[in-house]
C-alpha atoms as a PDB file:
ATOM      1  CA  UNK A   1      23.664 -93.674 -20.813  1.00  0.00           C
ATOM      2  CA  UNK A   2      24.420 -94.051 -24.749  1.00  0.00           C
ATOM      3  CA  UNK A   3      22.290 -91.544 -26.761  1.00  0.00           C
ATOM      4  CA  UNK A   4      19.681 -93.429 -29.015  1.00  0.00           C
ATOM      5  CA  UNK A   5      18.836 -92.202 -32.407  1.00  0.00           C
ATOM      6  CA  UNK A   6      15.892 -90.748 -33.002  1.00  0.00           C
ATOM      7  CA  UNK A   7      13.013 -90.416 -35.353  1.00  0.00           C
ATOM      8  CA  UNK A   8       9.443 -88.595 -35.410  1.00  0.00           C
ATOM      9  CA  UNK A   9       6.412 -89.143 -36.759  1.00  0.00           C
ATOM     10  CA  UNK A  10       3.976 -86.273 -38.119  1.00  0.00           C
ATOM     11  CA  UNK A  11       0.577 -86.479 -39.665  1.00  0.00           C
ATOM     12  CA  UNK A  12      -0.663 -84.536 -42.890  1.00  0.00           C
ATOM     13  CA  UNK A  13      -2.537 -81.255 -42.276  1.00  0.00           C
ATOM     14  CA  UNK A  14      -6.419 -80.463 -43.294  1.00  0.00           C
ATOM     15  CA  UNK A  15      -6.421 -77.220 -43.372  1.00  0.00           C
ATOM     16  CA  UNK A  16      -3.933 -74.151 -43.368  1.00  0.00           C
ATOM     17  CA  UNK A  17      -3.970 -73.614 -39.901  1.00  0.00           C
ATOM     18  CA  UNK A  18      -2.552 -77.305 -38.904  1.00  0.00           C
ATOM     19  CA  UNK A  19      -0.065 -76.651 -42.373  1.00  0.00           C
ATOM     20  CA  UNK A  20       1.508 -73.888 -40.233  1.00  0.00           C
ATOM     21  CA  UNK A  21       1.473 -76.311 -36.874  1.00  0.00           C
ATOM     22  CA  UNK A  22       3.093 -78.878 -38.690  1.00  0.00           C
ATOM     23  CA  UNK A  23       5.838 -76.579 -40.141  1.00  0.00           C
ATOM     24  CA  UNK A  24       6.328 -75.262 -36.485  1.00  0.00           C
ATOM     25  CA  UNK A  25       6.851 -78.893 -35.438  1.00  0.00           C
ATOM     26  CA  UNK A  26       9.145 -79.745 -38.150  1.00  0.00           C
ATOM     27  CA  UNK A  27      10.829 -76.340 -37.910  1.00  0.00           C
ATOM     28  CA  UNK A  28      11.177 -77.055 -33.974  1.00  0.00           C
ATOM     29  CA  UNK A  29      12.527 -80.793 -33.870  1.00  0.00           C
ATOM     30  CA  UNK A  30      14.837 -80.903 -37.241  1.00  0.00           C
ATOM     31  CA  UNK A  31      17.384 -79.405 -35.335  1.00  0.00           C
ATOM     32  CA  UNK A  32      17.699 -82.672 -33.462  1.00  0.00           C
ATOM     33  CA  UNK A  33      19.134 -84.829 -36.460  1.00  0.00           C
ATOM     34  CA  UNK A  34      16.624 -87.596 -36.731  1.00  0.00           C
ATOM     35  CA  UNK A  35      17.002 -90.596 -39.033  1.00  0.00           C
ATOM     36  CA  UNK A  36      13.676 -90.352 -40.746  1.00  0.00           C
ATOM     37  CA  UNK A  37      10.670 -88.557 -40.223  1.00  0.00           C
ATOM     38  CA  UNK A  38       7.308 -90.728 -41.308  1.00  0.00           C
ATOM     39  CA  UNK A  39       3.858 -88.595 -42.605  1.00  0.00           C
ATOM     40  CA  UNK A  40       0.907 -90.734 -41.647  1.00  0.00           C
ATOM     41  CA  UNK A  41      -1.744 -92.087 -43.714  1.00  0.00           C
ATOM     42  CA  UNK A  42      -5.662 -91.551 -42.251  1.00  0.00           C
ATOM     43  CA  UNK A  43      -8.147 -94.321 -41.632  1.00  0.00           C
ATOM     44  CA  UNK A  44      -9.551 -95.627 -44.210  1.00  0.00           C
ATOM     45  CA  UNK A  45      -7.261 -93.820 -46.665  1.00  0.00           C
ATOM     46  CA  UNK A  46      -9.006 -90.812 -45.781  1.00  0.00           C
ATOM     47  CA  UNK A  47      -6.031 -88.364 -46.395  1.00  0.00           C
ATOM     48  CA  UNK A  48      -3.907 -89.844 -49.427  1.00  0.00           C
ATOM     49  CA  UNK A  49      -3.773 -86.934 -51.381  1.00  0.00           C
ATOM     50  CA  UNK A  50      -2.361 -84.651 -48.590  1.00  0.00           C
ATOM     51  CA  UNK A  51       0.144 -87.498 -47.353  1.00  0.00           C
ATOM     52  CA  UNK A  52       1.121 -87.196 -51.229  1.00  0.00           C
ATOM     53  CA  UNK A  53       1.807 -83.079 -50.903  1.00  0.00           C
ATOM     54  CA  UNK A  54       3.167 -83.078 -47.111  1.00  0.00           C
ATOM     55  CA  UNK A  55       5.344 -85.664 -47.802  1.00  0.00           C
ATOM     56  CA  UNK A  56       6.737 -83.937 -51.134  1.00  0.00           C
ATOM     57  CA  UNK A  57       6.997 -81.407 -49.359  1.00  0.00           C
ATOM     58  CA  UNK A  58       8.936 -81.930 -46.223  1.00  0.00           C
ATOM     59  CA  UNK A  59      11.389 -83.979 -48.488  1.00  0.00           C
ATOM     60  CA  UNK A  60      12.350 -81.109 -50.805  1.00  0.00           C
ATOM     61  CA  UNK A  61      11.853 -78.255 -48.121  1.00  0.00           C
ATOM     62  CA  UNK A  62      13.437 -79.707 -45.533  1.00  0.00           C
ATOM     63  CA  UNK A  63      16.445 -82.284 -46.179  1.00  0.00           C
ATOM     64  CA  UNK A  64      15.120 -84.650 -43.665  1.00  0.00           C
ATOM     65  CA  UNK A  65      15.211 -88.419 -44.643  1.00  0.00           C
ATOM     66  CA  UNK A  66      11.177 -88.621 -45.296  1.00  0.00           C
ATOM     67  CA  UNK A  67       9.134 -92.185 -44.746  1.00  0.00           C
ATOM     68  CA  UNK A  68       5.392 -92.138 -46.511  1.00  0.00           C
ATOM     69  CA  UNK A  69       2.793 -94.503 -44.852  1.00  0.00           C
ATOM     70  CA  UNK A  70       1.442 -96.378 -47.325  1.00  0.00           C
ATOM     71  CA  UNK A  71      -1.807 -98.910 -46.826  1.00  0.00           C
ATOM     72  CA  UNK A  72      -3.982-101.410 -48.555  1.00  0.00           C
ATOM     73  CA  UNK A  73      -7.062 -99.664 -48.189  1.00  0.00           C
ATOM     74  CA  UNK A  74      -9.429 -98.274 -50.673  1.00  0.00           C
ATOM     75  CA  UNK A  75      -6.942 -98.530 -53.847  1.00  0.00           C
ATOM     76  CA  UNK A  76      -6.097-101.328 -56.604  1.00  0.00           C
ATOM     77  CA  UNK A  77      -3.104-102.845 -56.683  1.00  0.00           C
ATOM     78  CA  UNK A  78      -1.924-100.145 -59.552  1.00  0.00           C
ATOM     79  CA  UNK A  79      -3.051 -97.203 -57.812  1.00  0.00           C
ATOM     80  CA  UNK A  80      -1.282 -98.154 -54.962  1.00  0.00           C
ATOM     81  CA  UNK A  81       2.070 -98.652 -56.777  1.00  0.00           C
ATOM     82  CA  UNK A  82       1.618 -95.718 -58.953  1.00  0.00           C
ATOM     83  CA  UNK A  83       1.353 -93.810 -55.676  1.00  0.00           C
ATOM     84  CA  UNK A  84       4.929 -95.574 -54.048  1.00  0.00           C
ATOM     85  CA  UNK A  85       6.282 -94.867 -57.687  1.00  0.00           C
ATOM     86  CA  UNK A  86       5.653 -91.261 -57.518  1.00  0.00           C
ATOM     87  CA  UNK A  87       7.550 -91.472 -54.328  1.00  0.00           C
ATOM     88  CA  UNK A  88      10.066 -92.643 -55.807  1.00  0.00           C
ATOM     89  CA  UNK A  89      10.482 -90.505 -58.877  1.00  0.00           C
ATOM     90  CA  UNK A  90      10.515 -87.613 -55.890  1.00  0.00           C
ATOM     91  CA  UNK A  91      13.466 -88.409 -54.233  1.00  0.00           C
ATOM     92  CA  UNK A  92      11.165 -90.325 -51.334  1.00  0.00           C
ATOM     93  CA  UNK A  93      12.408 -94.268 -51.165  1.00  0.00           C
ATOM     94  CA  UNK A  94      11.321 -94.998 -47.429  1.00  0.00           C
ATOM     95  CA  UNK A  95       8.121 -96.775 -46.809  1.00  0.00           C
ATOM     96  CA  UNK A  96       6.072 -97.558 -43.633  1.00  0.00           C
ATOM     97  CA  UNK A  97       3.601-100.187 -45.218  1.00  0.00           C
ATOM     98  CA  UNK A  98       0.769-101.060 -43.552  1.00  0.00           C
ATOM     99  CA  UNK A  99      -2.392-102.744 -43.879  1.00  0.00           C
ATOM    100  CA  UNK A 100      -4.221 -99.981 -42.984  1.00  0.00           C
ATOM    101  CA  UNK A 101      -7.113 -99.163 -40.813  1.00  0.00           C
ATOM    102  CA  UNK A 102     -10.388 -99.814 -42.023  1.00  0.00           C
ATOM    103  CA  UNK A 103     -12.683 -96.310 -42.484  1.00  0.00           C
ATOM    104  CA  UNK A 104     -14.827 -95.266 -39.612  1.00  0.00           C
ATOM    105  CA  UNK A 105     -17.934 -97.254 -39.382  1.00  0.00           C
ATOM    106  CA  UNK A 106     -17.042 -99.746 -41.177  1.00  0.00           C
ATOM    107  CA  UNK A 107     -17.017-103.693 -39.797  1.00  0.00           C
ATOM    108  CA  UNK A 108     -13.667-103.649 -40.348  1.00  0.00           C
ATOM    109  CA  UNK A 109     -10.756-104.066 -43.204  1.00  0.00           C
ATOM    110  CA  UNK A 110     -12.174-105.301 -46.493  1.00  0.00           C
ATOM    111  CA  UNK A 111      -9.811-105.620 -48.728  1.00  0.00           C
ATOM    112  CA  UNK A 112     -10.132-103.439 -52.773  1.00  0.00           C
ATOM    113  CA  UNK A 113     -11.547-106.186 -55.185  1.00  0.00           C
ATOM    114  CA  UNK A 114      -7.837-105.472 -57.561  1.00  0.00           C
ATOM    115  CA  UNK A 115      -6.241-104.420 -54.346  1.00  0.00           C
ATOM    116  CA  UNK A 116      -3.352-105.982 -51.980  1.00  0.00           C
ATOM    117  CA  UNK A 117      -5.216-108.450 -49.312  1.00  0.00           C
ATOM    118  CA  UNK A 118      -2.406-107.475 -46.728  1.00  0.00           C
ATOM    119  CA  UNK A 119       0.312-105.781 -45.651  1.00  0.00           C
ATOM    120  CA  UNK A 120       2.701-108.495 -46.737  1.00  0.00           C
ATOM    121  CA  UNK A 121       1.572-108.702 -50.041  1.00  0.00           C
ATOM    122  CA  UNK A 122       1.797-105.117 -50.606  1.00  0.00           C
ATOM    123  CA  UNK A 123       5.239-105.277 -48.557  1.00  0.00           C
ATOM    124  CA  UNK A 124       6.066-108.224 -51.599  1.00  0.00           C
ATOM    125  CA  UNK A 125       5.097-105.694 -54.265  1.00  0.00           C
ATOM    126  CA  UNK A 126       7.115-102.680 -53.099  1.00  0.00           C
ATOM    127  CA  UNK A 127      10.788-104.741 -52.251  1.00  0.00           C
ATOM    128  CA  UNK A 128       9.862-106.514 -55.424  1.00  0.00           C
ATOM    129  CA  UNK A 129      10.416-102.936 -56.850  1.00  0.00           C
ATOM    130  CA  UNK A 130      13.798-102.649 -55.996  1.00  0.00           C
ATOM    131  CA  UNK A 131      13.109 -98.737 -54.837  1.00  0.00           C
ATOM    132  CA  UNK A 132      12.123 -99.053 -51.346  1.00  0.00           C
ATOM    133  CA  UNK A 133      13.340 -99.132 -47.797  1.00  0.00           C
ATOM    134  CA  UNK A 134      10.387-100.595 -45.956  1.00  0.00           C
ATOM    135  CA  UNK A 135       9.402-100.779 -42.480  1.00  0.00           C
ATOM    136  CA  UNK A 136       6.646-102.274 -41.014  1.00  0.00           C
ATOM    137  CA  UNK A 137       4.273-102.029 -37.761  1.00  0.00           C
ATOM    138  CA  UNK A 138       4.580-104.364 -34.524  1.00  0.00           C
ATOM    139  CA  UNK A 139       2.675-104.474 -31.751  1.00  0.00           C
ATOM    140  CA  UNK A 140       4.013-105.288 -28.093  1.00  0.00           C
ATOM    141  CA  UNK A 141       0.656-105.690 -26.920  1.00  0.00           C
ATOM    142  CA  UNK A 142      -1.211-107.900 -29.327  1.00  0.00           C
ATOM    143  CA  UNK A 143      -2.863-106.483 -32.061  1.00  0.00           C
ATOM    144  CA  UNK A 144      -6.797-105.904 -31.156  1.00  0.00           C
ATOM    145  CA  UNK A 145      -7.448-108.355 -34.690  1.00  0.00           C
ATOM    146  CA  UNK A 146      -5.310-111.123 -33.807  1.00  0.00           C
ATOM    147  CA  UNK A 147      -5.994-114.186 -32.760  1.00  0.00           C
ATOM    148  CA  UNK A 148      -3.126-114.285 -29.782  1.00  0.00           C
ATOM    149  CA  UNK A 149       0.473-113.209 -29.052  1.00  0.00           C
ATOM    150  CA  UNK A 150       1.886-116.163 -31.217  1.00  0.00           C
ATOM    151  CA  UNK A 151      -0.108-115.455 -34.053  1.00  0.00           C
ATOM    152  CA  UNK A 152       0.423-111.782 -34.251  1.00  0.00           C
ATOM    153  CA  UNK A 153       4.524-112.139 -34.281  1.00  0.00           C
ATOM    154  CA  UNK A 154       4.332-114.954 -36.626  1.00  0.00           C
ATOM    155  CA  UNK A 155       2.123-112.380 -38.638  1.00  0.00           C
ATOM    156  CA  UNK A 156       5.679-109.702 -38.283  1.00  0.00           C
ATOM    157  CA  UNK A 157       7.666-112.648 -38.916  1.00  0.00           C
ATOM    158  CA  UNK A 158       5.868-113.112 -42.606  1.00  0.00           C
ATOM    159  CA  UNK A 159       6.245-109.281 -43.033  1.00  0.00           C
ATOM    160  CA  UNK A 160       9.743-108.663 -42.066  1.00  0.00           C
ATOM    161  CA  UNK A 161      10.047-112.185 -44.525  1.00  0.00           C
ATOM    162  CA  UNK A 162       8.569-110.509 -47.546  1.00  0.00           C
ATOM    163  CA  UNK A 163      10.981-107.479 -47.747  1.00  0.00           C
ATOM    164  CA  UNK A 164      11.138-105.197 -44.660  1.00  0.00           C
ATOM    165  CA  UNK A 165      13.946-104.132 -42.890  1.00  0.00           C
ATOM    166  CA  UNK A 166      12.612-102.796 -39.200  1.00  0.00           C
ATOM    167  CA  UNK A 167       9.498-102.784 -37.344  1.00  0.00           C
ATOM    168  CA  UNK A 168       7.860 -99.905 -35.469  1.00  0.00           C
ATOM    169  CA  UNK A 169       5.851-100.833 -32.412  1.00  0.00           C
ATOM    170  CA  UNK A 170       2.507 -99.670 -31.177  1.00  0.00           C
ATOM    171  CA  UNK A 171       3.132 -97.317 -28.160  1.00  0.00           C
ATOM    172  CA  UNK A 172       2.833 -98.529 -24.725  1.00  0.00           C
ATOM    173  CA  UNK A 173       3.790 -97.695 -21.642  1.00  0.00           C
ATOM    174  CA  UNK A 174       5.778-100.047 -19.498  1.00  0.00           C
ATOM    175  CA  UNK A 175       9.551-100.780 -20.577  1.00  0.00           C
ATOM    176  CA  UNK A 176       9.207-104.363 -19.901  1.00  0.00           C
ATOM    177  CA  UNK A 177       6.145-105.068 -22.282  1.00  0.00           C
ATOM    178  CA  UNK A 178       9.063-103.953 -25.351  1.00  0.00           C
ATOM    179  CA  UNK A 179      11.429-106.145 -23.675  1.00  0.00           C
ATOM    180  CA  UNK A 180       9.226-109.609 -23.304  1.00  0.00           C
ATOM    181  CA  UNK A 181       7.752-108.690 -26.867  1.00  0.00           C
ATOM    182  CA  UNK A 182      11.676-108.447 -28.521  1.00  0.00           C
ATOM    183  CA  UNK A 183      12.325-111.372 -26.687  1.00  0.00           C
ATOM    184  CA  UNK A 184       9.199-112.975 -28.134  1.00  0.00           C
ATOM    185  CA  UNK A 185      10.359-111.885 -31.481  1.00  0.00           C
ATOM    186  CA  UNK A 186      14.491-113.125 -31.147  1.00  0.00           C
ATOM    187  CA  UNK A 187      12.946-116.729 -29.961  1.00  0.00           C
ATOM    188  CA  UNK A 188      10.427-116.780 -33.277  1.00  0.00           C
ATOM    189  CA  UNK A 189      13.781-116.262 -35.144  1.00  0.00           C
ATOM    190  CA  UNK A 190      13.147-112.296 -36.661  1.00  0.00           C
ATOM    191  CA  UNK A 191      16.163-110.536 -36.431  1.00  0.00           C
ATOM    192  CA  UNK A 192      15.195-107.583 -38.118  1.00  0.00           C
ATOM    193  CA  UNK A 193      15.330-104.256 -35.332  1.00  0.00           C
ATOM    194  CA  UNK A 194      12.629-103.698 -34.066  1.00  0.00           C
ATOM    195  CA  UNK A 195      12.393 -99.597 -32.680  1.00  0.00           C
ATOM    196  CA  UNK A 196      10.026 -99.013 -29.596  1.00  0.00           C
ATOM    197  CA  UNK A 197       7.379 -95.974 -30.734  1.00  0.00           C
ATOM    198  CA  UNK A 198       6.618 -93.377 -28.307  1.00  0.00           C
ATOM    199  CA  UNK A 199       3.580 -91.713 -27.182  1.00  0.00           C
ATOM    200  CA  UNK A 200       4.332 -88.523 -25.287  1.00  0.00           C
ATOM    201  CA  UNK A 201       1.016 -88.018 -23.055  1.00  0.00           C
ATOM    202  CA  UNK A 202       0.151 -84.338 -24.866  1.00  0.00           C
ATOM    203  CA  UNK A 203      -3.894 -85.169 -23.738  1.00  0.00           C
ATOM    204  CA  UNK A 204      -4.780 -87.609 -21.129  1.00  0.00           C
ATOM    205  CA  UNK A 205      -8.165 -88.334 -21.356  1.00  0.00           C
ATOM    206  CA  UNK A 206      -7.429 -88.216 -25.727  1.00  0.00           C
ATOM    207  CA  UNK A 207      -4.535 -90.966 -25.050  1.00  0.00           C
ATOM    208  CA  UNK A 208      -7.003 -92.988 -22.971  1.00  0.00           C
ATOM    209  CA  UNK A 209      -9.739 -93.085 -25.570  1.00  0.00           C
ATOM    210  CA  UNK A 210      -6.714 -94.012 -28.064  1.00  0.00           C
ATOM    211  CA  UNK A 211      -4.975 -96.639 -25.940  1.00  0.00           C
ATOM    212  CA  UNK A 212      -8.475 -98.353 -25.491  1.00  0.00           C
ATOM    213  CA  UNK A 213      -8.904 -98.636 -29.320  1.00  0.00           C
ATOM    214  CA  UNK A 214      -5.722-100.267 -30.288  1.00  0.00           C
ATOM    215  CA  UNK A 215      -5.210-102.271 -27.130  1.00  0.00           C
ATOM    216  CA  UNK A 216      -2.548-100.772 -25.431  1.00  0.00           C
ATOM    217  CA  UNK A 217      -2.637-101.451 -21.546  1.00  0.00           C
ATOM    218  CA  UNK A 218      -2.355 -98.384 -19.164  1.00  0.00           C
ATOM    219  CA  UNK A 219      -1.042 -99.245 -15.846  1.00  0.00           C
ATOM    220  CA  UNK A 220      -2.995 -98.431 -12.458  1.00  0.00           C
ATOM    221  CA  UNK A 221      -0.141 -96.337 -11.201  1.00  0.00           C
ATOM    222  CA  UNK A 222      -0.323 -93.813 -14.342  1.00  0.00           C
ATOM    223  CA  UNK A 223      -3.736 -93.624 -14.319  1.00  0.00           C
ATOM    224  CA  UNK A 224      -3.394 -92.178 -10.192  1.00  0.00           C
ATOM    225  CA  UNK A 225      -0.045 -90.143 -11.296  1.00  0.00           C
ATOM    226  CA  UNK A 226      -2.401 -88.074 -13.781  1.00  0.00           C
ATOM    227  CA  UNK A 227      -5.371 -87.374 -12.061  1.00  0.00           C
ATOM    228  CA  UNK A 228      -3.036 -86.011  -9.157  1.00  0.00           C
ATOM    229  CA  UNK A 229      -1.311 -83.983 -11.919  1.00  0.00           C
ATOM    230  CA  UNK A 230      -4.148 -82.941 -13.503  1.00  0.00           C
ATOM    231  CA  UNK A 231      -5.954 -81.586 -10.153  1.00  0.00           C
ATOM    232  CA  UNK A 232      -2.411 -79.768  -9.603  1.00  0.00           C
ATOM    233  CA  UNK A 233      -1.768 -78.368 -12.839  1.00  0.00           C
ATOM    234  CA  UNK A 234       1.532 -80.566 -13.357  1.00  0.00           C
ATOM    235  CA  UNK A 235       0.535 -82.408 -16.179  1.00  0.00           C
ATOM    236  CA  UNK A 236       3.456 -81.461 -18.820  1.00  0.00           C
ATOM    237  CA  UNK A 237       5.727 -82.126 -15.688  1.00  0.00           C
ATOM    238  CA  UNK A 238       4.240 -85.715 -15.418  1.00  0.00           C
ATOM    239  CA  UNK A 239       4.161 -86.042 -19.077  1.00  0.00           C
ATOM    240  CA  UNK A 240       7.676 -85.285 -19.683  1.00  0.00           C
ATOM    241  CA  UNK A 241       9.048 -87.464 -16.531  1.00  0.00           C
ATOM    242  CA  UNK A 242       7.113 -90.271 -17.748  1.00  0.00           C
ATOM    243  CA  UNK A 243       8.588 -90.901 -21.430  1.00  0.00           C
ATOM    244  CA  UNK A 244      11.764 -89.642 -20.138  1.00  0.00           C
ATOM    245  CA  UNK A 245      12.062 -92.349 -17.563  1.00  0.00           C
ATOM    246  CA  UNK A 246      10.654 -94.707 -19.927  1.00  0.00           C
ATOM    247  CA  UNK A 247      13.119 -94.289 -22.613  1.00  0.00           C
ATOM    248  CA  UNK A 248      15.967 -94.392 -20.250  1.00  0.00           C
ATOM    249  CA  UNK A 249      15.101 -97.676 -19.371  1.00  0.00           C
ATOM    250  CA  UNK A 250      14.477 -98.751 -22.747  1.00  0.00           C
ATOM    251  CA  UNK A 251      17.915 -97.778 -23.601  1.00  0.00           C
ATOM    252  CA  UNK A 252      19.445 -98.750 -21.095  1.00  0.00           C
ATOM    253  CA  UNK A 253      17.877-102.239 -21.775  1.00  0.00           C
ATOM    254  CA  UNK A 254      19.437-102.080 -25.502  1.00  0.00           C
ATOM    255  CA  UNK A 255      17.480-100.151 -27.507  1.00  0.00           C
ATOM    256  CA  UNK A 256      19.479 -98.268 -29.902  1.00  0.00           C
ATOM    257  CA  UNK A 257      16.523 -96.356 -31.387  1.00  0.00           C
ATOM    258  CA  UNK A 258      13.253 -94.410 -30.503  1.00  0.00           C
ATOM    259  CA  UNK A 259      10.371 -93.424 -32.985  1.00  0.00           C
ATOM    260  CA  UNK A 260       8.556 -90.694 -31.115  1.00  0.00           C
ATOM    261  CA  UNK A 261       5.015 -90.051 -32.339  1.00  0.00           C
ATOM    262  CA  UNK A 262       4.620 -85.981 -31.822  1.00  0.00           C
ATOM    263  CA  UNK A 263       0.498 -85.564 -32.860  1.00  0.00           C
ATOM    264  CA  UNK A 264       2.454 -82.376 -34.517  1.00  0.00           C
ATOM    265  CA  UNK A 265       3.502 -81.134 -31.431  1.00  0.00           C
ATOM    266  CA  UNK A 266       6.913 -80.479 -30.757  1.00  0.00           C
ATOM    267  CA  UNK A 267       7.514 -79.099 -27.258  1.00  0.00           C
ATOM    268  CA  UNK A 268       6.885 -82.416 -25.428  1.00  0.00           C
ATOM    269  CA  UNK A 269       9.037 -84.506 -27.650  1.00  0.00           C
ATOM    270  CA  UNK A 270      11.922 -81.862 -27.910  1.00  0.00           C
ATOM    271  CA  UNK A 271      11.961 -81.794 -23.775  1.00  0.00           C
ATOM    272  CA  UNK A 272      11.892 -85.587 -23.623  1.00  0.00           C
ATOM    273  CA  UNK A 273      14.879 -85.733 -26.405  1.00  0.00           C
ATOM    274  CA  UNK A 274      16.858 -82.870 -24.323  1.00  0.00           C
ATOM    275  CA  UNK A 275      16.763 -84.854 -21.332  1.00  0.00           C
ATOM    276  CA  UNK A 276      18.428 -88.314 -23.256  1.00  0.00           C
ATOM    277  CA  UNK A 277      20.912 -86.360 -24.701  1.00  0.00           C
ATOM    278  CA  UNK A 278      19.794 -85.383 -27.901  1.00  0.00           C
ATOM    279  CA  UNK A 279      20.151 -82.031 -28.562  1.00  0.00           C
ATOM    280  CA  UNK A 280      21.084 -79.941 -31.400  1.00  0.00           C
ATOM    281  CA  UNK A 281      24.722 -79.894 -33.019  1.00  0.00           C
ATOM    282  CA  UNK A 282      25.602 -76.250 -32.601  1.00  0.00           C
ATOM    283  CA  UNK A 283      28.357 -75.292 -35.401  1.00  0.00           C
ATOM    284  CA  UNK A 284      30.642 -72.753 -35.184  1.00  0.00           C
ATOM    285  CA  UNK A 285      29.327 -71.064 -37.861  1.00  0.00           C
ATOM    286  CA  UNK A 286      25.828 -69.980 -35.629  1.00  0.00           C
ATOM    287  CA  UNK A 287      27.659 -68.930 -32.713  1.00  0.00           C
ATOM    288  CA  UNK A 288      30.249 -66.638 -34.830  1.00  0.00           C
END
């Protein structure tokens, strides 16, 4: 079995003691050479100010590749290129653009009155720039906001169209669902790669609460594998053999790359990357 690339995605901290979890994750699965690591943005823009500083960060601490989020929501046109240019002026010149989800409570995305209406005209702005690598979200399982399948890859169509180079999926749990969806995509005629994400299963009855929101289908037979595990106290076990097994297939299927999303926790992630093949590159310098 080839060993896929890999890449990780992290969320910003709110308060010192996550700062030191997410430098423990970061600290725990750099080691593993990914291509890019991606710092989230919240709902509703709710933490662009410490995507800003964790982002910054990681880039000039670290010497990983680092991808900002970047949405549509709550911010002007200018504010939200100012932020991308600062970016830019850091060193940072990878972009996840998104539209963005809408704050909590809301009845859903309204768009600023001098802001970007969508991702694809923010998407427009940014290549427009000249700075940016961007990359874009896909769903496998269609989006809860669309109006069908069709619609919602001729909606990644139009944003891998206005500048972006790949597309992240949604997670999901069954290795066909990628495969019909790339399929789906190849026969609209995007040929942009498109990287399956994955959701290592840190919290069960979190991920089903999660899954439920953005439409993502769990099948019958995990839902019985993890209330047996969870009654036995296997549930890391389980967890682990799951996305394992799942990412073997996907590579063995063609997929050259996997975007893992860790919650900023490492140990699930790193086990699942072990068992593919992707460990760290020991030098002979650290075993002198």
């Amino acid at each position: 079995m080839k060993t896929p690339e890999i890449s990780f995605e992290f969320f910003p901290p709110k308060s010192l003691e996550a700062s030191f979890r997410l430098w423990d994750t970061v600290q725990s699965l750099a080691p593993l050479e990914p291509r890019f690591v991606s710092v989230t943005y919240g709902a509703g823009g709710t933490t662009r100010e410490l995507t800003r500083d964790a982002v910054k960060t990681l880039h000039g601490a670290t010497g990983l590749n680092v991808a900002a989020h970047l949405t549509c929501v709550d911010a002007s046109k200018e504010e939200t290129l100012e932020i991308a240019d600062g970016f830019a002026r850091s060193g940072v010149t990878q972009i996840v653009a998104l539209r963005g989800d809408p704050p909590k409570g809301s009845d859903g995305f309204t768009p600023h009155a001098d802001g970007f209406a969508n991702s694809c005209e923010l998407i427009e702005a940014l290549a427009d720039t000249g700075k940016f690598n961007i990359r874009v979200g896909a769903y496998p399982e269609t989006h809860p906001e669309a109006k069908n399948r069709k619609a919602d890859i001729d909606w990644l169509k139009r944003k891998i169209d206005s500048g972006a180079s790949e597309a992240i999926t949604q997670f999901f749990f069954e290795a066909d669902t990628f495969f019909r969806f790339r399929d789906d995509c190849v026969k609209a005629g995007i040929e942009a790669p498109i990287i399956p994400g994955i959701l290592p299963i840190e919290d069960w009855h979190g991920l089903r609460r999660f899954a439920e929101a953005c439409g993502t289908t769990i099948p019958a037979w995990l839902h019985d594998a993890f209330d047996k595990a969870i009654r036995d106290d296997r549930h890391d076990l389980l967890a682990t053999a799951v996305a394992t097994e799942l990412c073997s297939k996907l590579i063995e299927g063609g997929a050259d790359c996997l975007h893992f999303y860790t919650l900023n926790k490492p140990d699930l992630t790193r086990d699942v990357c072990h068992a593919l093949g992707v460990t760290p590159r020991v030098e002979l310098r650290d075993v002198a």
